[in-house]
PDB file of N, CA and C in Angstrom:
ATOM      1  N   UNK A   1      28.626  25.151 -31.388  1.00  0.00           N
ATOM      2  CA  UNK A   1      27.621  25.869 -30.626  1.00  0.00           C
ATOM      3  C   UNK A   1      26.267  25.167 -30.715  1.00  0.00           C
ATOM      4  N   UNK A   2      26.415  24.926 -31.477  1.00  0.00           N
ATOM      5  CA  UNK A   2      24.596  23.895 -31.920  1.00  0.00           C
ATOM      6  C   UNK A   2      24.214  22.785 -31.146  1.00  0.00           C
ATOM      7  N   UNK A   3      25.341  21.953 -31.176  1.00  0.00           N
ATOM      8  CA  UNK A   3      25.692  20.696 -30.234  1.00  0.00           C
ATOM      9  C   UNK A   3      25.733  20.864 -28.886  1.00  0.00           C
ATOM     10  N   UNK A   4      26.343  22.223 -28.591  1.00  0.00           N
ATOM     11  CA  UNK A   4      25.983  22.672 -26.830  1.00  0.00           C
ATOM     12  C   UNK A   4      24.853  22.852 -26.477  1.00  0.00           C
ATOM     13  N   UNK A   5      23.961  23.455 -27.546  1.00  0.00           N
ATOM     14  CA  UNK A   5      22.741  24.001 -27.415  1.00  0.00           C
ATOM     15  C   UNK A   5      21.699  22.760 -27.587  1.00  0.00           C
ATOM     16  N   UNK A   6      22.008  22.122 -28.305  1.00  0.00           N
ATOM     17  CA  UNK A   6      21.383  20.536 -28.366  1.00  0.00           C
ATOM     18  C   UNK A   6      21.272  19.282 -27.458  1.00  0.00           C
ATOM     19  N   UNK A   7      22.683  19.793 -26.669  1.00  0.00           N
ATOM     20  CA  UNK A   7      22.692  18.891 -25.657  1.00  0.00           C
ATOM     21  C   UNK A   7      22.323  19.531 -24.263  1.00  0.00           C
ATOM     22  N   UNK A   8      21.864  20.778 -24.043  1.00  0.00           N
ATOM     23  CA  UNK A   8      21.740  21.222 -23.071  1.00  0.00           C
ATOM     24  C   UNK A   8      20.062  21.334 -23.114  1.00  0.00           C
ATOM     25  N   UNK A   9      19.322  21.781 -24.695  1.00  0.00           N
ATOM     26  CA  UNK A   9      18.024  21.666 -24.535  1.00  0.00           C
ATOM     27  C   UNK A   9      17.531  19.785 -24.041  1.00  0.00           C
ATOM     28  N   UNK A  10      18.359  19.000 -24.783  1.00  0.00           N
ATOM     29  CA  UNK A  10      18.015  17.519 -24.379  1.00  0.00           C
ATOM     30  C   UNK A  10      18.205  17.257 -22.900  1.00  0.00           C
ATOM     31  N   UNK A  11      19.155  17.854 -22.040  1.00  0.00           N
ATOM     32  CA  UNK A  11      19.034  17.629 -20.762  1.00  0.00           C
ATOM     33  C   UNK A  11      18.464  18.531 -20.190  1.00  0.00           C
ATOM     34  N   UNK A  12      17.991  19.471 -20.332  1.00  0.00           N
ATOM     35  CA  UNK A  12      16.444  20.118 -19.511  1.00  0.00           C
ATOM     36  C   UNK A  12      15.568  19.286 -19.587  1.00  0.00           C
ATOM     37  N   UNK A  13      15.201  18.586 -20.890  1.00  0.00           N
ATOM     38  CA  UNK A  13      14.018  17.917 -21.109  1.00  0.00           C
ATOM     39  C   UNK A  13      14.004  16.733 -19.987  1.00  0.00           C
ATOM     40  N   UNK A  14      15.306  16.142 -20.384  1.00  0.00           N
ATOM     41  CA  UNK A  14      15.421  15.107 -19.685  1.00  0.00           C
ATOM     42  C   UNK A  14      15.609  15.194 -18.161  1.00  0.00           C
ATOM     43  N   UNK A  15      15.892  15.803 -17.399  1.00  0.00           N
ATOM     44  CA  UNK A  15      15.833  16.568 -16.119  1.00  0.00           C
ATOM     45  C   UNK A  15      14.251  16.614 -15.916  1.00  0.00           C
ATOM     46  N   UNK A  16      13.700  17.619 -16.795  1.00  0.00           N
ATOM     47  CA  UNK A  16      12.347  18.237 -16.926  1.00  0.00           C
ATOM     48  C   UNK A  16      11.817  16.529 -16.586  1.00  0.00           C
ATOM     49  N   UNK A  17      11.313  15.491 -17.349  1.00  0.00           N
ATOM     50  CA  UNK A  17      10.833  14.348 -17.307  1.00  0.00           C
ATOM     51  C   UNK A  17      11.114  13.462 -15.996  1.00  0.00           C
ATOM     52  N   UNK A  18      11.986  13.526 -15.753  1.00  0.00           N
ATOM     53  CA  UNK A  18      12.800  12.778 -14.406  1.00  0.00           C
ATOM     54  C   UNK A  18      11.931  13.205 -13.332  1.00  0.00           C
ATOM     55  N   UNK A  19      12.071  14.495 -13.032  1.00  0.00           N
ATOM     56  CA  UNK A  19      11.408  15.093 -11.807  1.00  0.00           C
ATOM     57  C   UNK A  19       9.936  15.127 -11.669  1.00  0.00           C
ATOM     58  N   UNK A  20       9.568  15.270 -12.909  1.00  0.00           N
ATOM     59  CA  UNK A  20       7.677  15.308 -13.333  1.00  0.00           C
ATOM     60  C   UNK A  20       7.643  13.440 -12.669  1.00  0.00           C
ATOM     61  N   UNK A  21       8.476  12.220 -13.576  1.00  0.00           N
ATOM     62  CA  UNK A  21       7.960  11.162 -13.110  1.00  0.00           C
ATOM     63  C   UNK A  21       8.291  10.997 -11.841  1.00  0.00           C
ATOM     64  N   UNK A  22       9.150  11.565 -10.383  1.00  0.00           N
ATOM     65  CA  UNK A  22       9.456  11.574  -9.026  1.00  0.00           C
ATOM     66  C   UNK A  22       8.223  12.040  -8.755  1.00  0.00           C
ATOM     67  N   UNK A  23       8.063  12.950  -9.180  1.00  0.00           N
ATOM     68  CA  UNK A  23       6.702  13.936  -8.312  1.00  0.00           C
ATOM     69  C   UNK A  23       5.090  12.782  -8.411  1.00  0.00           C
ATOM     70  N   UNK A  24       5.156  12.473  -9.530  1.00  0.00           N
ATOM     71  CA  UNK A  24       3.985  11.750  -9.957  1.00  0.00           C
ATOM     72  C   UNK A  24       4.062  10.454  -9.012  1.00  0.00           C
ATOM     73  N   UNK A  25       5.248   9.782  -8.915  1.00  0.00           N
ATOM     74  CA  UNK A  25       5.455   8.838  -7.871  1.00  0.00           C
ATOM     75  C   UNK A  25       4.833   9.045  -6.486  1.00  0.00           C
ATOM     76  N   UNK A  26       5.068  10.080  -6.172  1.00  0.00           N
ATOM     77  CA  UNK A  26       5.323  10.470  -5.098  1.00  0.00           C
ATOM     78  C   UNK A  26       4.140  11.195  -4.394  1.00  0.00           C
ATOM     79  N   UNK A  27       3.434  10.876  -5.122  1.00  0.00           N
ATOM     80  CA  UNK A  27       1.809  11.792  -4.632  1.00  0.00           C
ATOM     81  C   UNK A  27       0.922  10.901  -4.186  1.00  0.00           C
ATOM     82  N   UNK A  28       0.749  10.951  -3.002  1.00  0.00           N
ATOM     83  CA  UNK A  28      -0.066   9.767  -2.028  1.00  0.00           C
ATOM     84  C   UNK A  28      -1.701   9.408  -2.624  1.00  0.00           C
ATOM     85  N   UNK A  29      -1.893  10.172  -3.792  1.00  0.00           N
ATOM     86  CA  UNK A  29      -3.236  10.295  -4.334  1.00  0.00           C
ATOM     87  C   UNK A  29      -2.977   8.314  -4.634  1.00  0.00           C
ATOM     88  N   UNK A  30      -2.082   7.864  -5.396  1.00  0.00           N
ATOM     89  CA  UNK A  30      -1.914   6.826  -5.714  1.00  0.00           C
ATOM     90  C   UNK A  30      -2.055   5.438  -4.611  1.00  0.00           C
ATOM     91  N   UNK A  31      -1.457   5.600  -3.644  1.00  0.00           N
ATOM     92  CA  UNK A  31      -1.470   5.238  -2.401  1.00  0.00           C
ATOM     93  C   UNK A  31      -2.492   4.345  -1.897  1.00  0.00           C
ATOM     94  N   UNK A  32      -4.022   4.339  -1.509  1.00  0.00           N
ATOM     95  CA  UNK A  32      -5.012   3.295  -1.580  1.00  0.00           C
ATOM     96  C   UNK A  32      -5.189   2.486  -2.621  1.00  0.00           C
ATOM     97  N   UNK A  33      -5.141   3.680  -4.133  1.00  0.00           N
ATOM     98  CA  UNK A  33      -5.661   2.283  -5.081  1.00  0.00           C
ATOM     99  C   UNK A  33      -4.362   1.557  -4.990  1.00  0.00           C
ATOM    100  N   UNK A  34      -3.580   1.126  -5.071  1.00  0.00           N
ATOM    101  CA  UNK A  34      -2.341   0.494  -5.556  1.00  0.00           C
ATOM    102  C   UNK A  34      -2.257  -0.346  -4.235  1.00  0.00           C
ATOM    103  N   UNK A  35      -2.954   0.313  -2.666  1.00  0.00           N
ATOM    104  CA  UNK A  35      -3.203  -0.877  -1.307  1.00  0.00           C
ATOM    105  C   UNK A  35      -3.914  -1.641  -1.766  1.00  0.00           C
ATOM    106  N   UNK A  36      -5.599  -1.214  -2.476  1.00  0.00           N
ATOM    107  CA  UNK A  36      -6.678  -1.890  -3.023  1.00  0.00           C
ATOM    108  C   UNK A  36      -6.178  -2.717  -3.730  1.00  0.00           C
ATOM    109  N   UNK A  37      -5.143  -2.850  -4.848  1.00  0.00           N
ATOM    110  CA  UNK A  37      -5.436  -3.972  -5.665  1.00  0.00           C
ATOM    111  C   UNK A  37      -3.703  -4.694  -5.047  1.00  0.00           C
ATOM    112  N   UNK A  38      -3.398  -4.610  -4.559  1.00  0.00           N
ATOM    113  CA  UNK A  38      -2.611  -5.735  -3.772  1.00  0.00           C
ATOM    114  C   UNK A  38      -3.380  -6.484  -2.866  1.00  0.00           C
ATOM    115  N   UNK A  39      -4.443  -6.196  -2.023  1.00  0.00           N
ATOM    116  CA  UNK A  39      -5.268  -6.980  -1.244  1.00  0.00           C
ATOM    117  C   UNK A  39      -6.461  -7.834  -2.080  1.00  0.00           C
ATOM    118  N   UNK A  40      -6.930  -7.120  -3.480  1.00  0.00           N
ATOM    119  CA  UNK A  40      -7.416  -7.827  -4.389  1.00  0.00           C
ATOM    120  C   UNK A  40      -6.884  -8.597  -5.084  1.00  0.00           C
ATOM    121  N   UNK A  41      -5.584  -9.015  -5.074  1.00  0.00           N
ATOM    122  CA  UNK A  41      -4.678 -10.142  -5.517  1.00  0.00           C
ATOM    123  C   UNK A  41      -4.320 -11.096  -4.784  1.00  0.00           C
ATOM    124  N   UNK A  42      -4.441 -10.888  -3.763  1.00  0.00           N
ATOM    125  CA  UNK A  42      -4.449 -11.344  -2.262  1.00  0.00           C
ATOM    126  C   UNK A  42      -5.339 -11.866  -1.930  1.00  0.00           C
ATOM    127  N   UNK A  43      -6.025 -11.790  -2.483  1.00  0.00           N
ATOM    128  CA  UNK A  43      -7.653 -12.486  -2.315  1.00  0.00           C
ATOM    129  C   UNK A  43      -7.805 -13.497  -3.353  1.00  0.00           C
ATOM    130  N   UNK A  44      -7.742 -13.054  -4.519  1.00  0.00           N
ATOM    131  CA  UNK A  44      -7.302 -13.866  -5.701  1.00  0.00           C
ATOM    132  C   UNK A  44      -6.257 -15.314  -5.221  1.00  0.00           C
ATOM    133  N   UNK A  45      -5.164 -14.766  -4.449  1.00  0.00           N
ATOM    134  CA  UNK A  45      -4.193 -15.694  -4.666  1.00  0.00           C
ATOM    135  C   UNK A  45      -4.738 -16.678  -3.654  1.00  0.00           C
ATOM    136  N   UNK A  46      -5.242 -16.486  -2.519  1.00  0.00           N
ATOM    137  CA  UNK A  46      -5.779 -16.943  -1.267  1.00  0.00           C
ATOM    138  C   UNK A  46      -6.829 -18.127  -1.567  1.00  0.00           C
ATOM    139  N   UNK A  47      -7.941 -17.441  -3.106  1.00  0.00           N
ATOM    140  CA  UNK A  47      -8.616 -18.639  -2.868  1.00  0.00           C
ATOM    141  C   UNK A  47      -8.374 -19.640  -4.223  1.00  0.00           C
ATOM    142  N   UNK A  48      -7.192 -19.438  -5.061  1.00  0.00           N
ATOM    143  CA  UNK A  48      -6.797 -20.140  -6.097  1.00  0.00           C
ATOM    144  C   UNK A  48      -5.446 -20.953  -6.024  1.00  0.00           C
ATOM    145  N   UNK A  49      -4.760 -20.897  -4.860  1.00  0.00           N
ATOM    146  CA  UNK A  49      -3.745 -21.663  -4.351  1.00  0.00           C
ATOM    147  C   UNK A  49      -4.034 -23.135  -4.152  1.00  0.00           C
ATOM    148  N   UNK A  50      -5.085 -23.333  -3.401  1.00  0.00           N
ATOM    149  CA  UNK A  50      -5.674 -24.617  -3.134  1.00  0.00           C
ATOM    150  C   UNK A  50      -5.670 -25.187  -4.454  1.00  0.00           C
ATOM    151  N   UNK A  51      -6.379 -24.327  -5.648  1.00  0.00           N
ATOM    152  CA  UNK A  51      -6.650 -25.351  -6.921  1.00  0.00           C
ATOM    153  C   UNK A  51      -5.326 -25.454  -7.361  1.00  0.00           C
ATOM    154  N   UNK A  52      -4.335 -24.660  -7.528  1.00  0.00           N
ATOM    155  CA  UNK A  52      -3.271 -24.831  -7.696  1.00  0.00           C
ATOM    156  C   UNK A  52      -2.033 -26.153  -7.418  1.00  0.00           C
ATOM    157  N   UNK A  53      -2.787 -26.414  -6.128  1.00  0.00           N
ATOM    158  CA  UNK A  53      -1.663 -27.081  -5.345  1.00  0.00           C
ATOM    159  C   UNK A  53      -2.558 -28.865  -5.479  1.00  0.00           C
ATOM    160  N   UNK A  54      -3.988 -28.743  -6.038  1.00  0.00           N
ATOM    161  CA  UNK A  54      -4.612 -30.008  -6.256  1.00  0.00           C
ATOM    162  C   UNK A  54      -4.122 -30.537  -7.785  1.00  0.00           C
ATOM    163  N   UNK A  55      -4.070 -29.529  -8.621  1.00  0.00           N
ATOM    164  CA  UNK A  55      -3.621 -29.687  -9.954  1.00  0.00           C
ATOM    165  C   UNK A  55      -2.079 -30.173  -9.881  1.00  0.00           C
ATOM    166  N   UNK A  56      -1.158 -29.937  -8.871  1.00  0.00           N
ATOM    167  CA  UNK A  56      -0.009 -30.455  -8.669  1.00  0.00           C
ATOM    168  C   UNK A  56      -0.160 -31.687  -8.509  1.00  0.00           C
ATOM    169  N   UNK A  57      -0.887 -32.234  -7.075  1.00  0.00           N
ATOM    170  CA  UNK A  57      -0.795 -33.437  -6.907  1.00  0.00           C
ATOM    171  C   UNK A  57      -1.293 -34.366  -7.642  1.00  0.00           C
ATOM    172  N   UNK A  58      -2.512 -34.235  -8.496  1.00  0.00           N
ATOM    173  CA  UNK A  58      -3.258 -34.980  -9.681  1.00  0.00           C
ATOM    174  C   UNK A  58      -2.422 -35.919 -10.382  1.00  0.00           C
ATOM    175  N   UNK A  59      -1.366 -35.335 -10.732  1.00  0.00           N
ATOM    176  CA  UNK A  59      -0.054 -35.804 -11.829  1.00  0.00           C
ATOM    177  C   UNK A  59       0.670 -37.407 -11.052  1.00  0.00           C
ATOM    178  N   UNK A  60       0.655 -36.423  -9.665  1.00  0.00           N
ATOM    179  CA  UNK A  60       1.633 -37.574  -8.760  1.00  0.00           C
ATOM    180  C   UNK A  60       0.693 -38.649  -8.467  1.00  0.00           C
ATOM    181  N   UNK A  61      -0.724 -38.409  -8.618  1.00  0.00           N
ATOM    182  CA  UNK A  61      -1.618 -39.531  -8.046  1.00  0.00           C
ATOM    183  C   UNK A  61      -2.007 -40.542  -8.995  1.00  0.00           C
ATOM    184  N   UNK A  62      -1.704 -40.100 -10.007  1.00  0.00           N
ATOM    185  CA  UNK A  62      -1.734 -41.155 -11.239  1.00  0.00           C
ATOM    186  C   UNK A  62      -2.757 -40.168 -12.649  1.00  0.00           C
ATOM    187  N   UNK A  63      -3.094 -38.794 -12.525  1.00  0.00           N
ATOM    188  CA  UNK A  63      -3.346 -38.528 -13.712  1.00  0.00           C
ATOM    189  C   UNK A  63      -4.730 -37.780 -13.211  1.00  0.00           C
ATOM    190  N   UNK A  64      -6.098 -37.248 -13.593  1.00  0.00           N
ATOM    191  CA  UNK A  64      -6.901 -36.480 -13.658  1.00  0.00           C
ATOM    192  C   UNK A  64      -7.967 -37.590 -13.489  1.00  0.00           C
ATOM    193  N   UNK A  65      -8.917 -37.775 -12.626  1.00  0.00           N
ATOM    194  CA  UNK A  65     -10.125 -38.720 -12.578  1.00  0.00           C
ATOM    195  C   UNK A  65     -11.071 -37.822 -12.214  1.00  0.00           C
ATOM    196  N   UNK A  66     -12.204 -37.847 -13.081  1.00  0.00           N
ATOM    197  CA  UNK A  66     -13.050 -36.884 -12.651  1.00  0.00           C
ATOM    198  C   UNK A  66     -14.441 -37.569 -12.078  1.00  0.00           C
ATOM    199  N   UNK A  67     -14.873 -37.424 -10.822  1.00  0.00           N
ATOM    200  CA  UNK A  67     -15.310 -38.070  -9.809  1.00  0.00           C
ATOM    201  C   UNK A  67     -16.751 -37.003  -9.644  1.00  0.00           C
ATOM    202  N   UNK A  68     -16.848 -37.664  -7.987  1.00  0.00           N
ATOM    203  CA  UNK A  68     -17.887 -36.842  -7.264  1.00  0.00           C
ATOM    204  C   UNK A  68     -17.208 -35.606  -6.809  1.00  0.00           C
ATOM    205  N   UNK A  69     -16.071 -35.317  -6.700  1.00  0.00           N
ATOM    206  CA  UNK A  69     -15.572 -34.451  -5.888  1.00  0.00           C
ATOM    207  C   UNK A  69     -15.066 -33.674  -6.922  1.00  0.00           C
ATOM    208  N   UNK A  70     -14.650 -33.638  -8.196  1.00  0.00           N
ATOM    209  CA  UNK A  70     -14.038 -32.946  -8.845  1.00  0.00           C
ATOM    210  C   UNK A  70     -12.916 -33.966  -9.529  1.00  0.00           C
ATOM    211  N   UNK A  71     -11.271 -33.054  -9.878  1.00  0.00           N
ATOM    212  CA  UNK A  71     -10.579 -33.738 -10.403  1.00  0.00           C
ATOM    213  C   UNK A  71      -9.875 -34.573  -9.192  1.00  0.00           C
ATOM    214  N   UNK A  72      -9.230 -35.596  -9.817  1.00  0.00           N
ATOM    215  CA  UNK A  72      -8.233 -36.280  -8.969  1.00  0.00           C
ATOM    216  C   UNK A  72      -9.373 -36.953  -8.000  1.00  0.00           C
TER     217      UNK A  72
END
């Protein structure tokens, strides 16, 4: 009887938790900020790709020379 009662209070809880984290999902309150910082990463990624993709070629060009222009 204890063990029924043990496993039935553990799956309310666990039921109980499941549905609280659906609902919490699920509430459009979240919705802009979470647009906001995908377009702020997006922005991020937009203007750090370029350095990204110069630091690639550096290697292939023979190594890091640091000039008038920067590296490479």
């Amino acid at each position: 009887m204890k063990n029924n009662l043990r496993f039935l209070i553990i799956a309310l809880v666990t039921c109980s938790l499941l549905c609280a984290g659906y609902l919490t999902a699920q509430t459009p309150d979240y919705h802009p900020q979470v647009i906001a910082g995908v377009d702020y990463f997006r922005e991020r990624v937009d203007e750090q790709l370029p350095l990204v993709e110069d630091l690639i070629i550096c290697p292939k060009n023979g190594g890091f020379i640091q000039g008038e222009n920067g590296l490479c």
